[in-house]
N, C-alpha and C. Protein backbone atom coordinates (compact mmCIF):
# COMPACT_ATOMS: atom_id res chain seq x y z
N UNK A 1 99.38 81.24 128.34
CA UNK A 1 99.29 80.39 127.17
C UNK A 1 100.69 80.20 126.62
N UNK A 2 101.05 79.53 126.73
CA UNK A 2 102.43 78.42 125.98
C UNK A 2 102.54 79.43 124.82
N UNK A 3 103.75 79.49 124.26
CA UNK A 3 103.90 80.11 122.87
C UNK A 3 104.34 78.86 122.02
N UNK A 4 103.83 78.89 120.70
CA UNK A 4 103.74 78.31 119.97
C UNK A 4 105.04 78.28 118.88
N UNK A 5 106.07 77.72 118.37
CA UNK A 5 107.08 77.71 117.28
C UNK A 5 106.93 78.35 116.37
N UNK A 6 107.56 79.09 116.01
CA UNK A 6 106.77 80.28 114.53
C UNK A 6 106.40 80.94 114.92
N UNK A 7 105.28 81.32 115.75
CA UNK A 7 104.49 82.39 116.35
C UNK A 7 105.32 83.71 116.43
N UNK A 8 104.64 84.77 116.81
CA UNK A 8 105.09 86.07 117.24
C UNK A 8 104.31 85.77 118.70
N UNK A 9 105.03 85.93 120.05
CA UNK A 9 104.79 85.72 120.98
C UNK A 9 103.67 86.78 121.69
N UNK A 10 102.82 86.64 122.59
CA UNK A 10 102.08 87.57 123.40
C UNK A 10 103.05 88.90 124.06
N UNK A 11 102.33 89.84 124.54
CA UNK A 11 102.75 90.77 124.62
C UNK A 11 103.66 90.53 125.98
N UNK A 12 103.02 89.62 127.06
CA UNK A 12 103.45 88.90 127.99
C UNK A 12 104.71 88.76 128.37
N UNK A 13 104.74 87.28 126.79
CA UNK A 13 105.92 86.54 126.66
C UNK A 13 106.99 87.64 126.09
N UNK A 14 106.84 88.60 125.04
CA UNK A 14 107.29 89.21 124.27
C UNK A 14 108.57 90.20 125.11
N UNK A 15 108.19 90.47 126.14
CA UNK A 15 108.87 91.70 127.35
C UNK A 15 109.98 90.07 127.82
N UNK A 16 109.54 89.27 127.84
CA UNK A 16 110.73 88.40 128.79
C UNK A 16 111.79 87.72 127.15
N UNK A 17 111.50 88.53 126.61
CA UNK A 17 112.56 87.36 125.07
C UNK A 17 113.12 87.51 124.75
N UNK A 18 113.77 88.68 125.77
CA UNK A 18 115.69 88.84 124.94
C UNK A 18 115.63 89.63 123.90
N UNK A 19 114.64 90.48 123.46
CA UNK A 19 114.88 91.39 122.20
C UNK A 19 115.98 92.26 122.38
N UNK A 20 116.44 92.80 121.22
CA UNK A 20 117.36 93.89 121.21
C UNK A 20 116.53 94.59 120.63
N UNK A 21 117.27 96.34 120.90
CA UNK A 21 117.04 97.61 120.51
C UNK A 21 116.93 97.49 119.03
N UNK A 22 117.64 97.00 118.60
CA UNK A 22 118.15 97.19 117.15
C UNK A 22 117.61 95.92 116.29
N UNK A 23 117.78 94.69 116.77
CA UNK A 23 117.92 93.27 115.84
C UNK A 23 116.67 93.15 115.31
N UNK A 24 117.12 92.73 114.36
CA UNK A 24 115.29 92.58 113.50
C UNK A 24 114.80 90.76 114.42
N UNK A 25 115.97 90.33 114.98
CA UNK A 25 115.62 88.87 115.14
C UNK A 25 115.40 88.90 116.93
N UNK A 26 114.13 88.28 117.14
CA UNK A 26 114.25 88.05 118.86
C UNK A 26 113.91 86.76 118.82
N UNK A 27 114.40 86.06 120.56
CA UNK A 27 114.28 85.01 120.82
C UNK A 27 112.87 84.60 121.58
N UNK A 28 112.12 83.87 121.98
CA UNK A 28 111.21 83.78 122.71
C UNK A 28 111.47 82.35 123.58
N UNK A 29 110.25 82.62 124.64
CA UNK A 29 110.75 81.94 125.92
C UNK A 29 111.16 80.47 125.58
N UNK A 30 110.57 79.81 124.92
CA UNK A 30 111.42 78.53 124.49
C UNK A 30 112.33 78.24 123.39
N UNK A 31 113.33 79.09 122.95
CA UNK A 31 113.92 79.45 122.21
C UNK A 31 113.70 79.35 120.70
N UNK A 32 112.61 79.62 119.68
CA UNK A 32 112.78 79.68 119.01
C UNK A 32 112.74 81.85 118.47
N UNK A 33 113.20 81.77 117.43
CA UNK A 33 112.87 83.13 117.23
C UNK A 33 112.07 83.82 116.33
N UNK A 34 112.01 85.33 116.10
CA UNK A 34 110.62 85.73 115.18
C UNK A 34 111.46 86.69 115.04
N UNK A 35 110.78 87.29 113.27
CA UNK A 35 111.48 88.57 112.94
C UNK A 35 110.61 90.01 113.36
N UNK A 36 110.92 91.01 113.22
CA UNK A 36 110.13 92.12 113.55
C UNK A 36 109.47 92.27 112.20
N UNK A 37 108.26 92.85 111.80
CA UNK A 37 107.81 92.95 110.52
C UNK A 37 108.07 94.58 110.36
N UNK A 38 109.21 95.36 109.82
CA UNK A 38 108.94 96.67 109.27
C UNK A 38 108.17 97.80 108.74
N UNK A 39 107.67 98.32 109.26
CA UNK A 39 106.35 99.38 108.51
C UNK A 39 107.39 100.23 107.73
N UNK A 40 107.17 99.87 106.16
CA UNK A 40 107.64 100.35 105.35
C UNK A 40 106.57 101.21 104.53
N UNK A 41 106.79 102.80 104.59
CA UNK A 41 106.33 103.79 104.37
C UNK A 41 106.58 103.70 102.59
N UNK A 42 105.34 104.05 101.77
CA UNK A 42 105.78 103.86 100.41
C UNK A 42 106.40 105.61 100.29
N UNK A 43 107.27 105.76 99.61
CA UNK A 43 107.91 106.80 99.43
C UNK A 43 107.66 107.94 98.41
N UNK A 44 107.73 108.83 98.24
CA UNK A 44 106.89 110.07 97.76
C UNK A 44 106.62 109.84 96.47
N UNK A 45 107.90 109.46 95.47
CA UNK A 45 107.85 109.03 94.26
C UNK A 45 106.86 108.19 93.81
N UNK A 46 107.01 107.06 95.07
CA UNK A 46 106.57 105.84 94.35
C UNK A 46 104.91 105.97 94.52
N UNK A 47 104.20 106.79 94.79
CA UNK A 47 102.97 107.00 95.08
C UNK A 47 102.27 107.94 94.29
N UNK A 48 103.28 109.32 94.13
CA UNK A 48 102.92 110.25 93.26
C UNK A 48 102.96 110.22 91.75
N UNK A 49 103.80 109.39 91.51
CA UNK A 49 104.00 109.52 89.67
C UNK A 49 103.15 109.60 88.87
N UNK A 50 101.67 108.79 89.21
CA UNK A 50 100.83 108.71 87.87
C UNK A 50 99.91 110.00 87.72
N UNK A 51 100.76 111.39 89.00
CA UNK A 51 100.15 112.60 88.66
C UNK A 51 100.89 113.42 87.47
N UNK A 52 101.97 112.96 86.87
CA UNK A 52 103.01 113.73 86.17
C UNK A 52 102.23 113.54 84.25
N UNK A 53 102.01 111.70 84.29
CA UNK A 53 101.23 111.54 83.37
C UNK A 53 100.08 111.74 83.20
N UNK A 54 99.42 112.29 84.40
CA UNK A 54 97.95 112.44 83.97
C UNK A 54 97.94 114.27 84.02
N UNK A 55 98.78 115.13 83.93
CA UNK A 55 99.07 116.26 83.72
C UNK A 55 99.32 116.42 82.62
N UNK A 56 99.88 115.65 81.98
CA UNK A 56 100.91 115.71 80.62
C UNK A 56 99.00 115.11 79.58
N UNK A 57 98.95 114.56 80.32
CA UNK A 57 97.20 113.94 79.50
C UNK A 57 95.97 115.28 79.36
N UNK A 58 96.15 115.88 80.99
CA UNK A 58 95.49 117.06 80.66
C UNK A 58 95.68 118.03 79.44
N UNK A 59 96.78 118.15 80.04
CA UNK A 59 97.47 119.43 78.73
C UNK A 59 96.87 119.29 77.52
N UNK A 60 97.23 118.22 77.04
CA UNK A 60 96.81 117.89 76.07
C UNK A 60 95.78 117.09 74.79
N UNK A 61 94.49 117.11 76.50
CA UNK A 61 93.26 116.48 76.44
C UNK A 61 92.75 117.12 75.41
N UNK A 62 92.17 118.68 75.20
CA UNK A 62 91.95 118.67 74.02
C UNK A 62 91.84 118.97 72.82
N UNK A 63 93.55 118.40 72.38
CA UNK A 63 93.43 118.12 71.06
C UNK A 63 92.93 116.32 70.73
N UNK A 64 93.04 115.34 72.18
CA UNK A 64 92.48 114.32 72.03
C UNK A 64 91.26 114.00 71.88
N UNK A 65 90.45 115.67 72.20
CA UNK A 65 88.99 115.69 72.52
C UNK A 65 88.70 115.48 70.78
N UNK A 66 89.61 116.91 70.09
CA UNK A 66 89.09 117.16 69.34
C UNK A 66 88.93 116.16 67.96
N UNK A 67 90.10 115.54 68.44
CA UNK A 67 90.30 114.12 67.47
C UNK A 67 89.21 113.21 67.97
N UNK A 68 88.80 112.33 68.74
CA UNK A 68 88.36 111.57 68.80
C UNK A 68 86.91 111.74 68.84
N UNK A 69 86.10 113.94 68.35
CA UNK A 69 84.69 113.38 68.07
C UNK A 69 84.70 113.53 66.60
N UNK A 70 85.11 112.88 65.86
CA UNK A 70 84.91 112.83 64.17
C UNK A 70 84.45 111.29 64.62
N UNK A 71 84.96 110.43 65.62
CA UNK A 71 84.93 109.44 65.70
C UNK A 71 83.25 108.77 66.37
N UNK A 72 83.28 107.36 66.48
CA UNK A 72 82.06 107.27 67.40
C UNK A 72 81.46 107.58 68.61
N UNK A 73 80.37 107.89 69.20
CA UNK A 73 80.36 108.66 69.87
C UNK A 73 80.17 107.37 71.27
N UNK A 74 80.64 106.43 70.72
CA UNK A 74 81.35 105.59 72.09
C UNK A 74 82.64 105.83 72.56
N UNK A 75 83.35 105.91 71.95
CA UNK A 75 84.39 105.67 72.07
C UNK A 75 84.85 107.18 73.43
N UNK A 76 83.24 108.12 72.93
CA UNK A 76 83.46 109.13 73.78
C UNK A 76 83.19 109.08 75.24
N UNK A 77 82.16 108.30 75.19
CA UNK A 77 81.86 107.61 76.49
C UNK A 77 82.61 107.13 76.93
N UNK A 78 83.87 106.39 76.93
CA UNK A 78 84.80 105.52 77.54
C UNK A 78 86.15 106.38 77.54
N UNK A 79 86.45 107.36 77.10
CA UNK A 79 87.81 108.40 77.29
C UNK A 79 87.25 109.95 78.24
N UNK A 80 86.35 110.28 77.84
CA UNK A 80 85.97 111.31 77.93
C UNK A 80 84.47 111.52 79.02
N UNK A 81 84.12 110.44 79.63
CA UNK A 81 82.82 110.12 80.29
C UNK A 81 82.27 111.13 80.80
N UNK A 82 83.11 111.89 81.70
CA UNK A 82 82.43 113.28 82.56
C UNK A 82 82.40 114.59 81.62
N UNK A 83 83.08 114.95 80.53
CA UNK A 83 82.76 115.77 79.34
C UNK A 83 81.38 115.39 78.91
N UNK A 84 80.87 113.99 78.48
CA UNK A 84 79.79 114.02 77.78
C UNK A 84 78.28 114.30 78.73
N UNK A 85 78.67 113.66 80.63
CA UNK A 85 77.55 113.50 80.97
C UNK A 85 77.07 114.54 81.49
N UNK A 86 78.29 115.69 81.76
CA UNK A 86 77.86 117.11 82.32
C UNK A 86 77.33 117.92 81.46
N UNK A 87 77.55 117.23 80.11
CA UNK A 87 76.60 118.40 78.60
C UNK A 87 75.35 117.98 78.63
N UNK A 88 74.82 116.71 79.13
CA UNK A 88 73.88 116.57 78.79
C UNK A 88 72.59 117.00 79.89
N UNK A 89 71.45 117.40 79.09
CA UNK A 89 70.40 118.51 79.36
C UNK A 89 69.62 117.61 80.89
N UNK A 90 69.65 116.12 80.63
CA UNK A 90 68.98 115.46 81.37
C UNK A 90 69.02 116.11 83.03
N UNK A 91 70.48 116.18 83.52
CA UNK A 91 70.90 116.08 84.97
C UNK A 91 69.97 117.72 85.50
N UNK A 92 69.80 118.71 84.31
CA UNK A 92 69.02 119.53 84.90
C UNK A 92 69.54 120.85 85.44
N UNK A 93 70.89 120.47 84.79
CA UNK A 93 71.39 122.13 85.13
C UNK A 93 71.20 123.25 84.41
N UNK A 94 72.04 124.15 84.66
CA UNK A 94 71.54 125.36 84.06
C UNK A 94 72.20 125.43 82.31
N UNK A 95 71.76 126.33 81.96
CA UNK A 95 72.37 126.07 80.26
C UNK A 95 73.74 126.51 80.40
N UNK A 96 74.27 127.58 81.27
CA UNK A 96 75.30 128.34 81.05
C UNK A 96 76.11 127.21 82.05
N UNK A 97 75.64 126.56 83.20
CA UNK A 97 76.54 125.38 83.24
C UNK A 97 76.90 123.75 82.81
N UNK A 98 76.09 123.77 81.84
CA UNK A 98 75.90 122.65 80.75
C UNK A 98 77.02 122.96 79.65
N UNK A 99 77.25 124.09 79.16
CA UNK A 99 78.16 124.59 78.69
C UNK A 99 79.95 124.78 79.31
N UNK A 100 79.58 124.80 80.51
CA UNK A 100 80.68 125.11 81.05
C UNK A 100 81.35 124.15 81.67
N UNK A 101 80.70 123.47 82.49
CA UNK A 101 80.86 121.98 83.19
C UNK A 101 82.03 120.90 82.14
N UNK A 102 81.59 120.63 80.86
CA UNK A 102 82.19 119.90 80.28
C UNK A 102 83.54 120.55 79.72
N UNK A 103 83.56 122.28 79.18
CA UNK A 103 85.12 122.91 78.73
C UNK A 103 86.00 122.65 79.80
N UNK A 104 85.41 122.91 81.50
CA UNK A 104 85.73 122.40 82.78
C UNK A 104 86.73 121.31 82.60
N UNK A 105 85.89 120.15 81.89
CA UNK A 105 86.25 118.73 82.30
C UNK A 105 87.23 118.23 81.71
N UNK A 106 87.38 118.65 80.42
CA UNK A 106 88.07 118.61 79.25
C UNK A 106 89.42 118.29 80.11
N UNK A 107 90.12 119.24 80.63
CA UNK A 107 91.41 120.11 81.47
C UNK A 107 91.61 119.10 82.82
N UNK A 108 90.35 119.12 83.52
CA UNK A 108 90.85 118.44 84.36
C UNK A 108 90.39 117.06 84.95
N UNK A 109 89.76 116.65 83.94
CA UNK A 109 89.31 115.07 84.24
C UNK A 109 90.62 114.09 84.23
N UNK A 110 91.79 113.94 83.49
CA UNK A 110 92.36 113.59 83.75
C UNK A 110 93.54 113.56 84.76
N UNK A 111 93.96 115.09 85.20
CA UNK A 111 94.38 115.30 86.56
C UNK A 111 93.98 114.73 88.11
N UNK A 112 92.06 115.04 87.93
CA UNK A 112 91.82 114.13 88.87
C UNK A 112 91.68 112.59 88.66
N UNK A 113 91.55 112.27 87.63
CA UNK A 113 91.79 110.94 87.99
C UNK A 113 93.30 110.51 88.66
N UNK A 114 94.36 111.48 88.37
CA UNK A 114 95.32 111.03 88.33
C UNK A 114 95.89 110.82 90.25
N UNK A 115 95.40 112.31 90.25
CA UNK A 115 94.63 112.08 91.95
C UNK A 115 94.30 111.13 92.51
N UNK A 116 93.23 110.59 91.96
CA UNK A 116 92.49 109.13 92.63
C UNK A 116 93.68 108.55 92.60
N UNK A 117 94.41 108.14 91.89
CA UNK A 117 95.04 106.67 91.54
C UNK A 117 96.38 107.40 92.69
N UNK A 118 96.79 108.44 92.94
CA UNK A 118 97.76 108.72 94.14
C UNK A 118 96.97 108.51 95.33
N UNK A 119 95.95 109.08 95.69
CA UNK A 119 95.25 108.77 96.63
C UNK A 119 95.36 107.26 96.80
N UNK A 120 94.89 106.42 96.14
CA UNK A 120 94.80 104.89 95.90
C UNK A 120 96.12 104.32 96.44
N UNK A 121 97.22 104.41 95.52
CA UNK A 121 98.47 104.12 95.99
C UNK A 121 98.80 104.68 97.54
N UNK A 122 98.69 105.96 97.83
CA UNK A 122 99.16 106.40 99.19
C UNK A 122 98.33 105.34 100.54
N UNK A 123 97.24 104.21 100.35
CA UNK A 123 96.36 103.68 100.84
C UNK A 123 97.09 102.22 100.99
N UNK A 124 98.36 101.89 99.88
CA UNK A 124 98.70 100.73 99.56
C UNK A 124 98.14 99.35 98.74
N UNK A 125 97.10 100.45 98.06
CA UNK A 125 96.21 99.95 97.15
C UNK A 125 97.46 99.83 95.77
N UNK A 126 97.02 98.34 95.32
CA UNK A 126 98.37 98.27 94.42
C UNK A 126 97.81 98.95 93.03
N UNK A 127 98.96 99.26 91.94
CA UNK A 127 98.92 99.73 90.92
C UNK A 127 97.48 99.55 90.04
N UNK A 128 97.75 97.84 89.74
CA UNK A 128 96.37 97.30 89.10
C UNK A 128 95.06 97.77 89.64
N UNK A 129 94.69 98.00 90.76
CA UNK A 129 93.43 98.04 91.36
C UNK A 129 93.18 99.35 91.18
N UNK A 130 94.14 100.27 91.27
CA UNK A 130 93.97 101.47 90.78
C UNK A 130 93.06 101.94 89.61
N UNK A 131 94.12 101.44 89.19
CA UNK A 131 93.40 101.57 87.43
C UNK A 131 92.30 100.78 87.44
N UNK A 132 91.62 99.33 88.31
CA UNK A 132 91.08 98.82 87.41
C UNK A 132 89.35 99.96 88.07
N UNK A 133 89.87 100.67 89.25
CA UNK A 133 88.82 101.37 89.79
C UNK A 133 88.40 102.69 88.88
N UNK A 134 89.55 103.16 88.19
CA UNK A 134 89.51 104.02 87.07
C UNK A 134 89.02 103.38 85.91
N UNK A 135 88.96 102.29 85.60
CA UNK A 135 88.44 101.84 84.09
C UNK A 135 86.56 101.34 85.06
N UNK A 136 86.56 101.08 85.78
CA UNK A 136 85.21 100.89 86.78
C UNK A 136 84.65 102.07 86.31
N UNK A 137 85.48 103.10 87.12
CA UNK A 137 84.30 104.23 86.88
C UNK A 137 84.09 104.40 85.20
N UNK A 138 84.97 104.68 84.61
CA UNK A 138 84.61 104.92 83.43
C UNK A 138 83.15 103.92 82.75
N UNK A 139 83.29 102.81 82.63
CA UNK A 139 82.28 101.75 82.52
C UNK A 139 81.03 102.21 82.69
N UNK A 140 81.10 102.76 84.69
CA UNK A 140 79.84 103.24 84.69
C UNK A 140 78.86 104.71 83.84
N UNK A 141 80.13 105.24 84.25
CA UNK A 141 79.57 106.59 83.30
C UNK A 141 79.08 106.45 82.00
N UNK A 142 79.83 105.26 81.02
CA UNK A 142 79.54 105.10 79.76
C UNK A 142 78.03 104.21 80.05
N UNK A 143 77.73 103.61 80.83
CA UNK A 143 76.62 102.77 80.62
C UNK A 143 75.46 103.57 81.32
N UNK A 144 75.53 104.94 81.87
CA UNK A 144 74.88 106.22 82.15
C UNK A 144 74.57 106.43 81.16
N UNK A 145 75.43 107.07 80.17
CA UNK A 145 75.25 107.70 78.90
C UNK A 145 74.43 106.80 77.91
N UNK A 146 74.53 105.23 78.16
CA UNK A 146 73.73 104.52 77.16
C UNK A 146 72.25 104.50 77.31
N UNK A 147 72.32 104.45 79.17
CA UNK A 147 70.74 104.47 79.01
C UNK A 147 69.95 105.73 79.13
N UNK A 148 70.87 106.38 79.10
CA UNK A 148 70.29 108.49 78.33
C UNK A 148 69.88 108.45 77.18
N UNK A 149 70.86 107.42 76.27
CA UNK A 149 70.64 107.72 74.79
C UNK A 149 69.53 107.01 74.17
N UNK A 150 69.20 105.85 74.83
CA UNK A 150 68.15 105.18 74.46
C UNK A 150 66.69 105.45 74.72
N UNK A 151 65.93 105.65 73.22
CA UNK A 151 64.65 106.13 73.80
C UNK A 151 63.69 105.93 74.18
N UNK A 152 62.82 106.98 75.04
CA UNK A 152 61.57 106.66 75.59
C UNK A 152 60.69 105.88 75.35
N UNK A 153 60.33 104.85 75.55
CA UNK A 153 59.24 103.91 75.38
C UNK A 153 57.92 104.60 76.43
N UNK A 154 56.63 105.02 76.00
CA UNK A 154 55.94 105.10 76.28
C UNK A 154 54.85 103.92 77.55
């Protein structure tokens, strides 16, 4: 098959085109040329960082806990989602881990999220999507908690 202008040539054509060892630029059999595309590795930094802030969030989750239940108890649902849904009696655990599950979560709900979103990035999943999979989950958990709170209709 003929190679086409622009193209990146067949594997075929590709062995007869004059590449160099080194050049990002090769020629192909009817002389036009193509660049090599680089696998550029994202680099340790640039993948890991949003674990430094979501450490610094742990630490100090809760005194945010403790501030924000004077407040509505939405607002708890949407910061705090896995604190509220592991207290509650519904899921069927035990009392002593109904209790415990959420002091648990307090500490490290934000670490792992912070996880996800490195995980995410190390995938080449961009910044935005990250987060918007972190504000996703949150959403869901809060709209868990709504239809917990709403009552039984017979």
């Amino acid at each position: 098959m003929p190679h086409l202008p622009g193209t990146i040539p067949d594997a075929k054509n590709r062995s007869r085109s004059g590449r160099s060892r080194d050049g990002s630029r090769h020629a192909s059999n009817d002389g036009s040329s193509y660049e090599d595309v680089e696998d550029t590795s994202p680099r340790f930094l640039e993948i890991c960082w949003p674990l430094l802030p979501a450490i610094a969030l742990g630490i100090f989750s809760p005194r945010i806990y403790a501030a924000l239940t004077m407040h509505e108890p939405l607002i708890m649902w949407f910061v705090f989602p896995f604190v509220v849904v592991f207290g509650r009696p519904e899921f069927g655990f035990s009392e002593e881990l109904t209790r415990t599950l959420p002091q648990l979560f307090i500490y490290i709900q934000f670490p792992l999220e912070g996880l996800l979103t490195v995980f995410n990035l190390s995938r080449r999943v961009s910044f935005a999507s990250a987060m918007a999979q972190l504000i996703f989950l949150h959403c869901v958990c809060a709209f868990v908690l709504w239809l917990l709170s709403q009552p039984a209709h017979p």
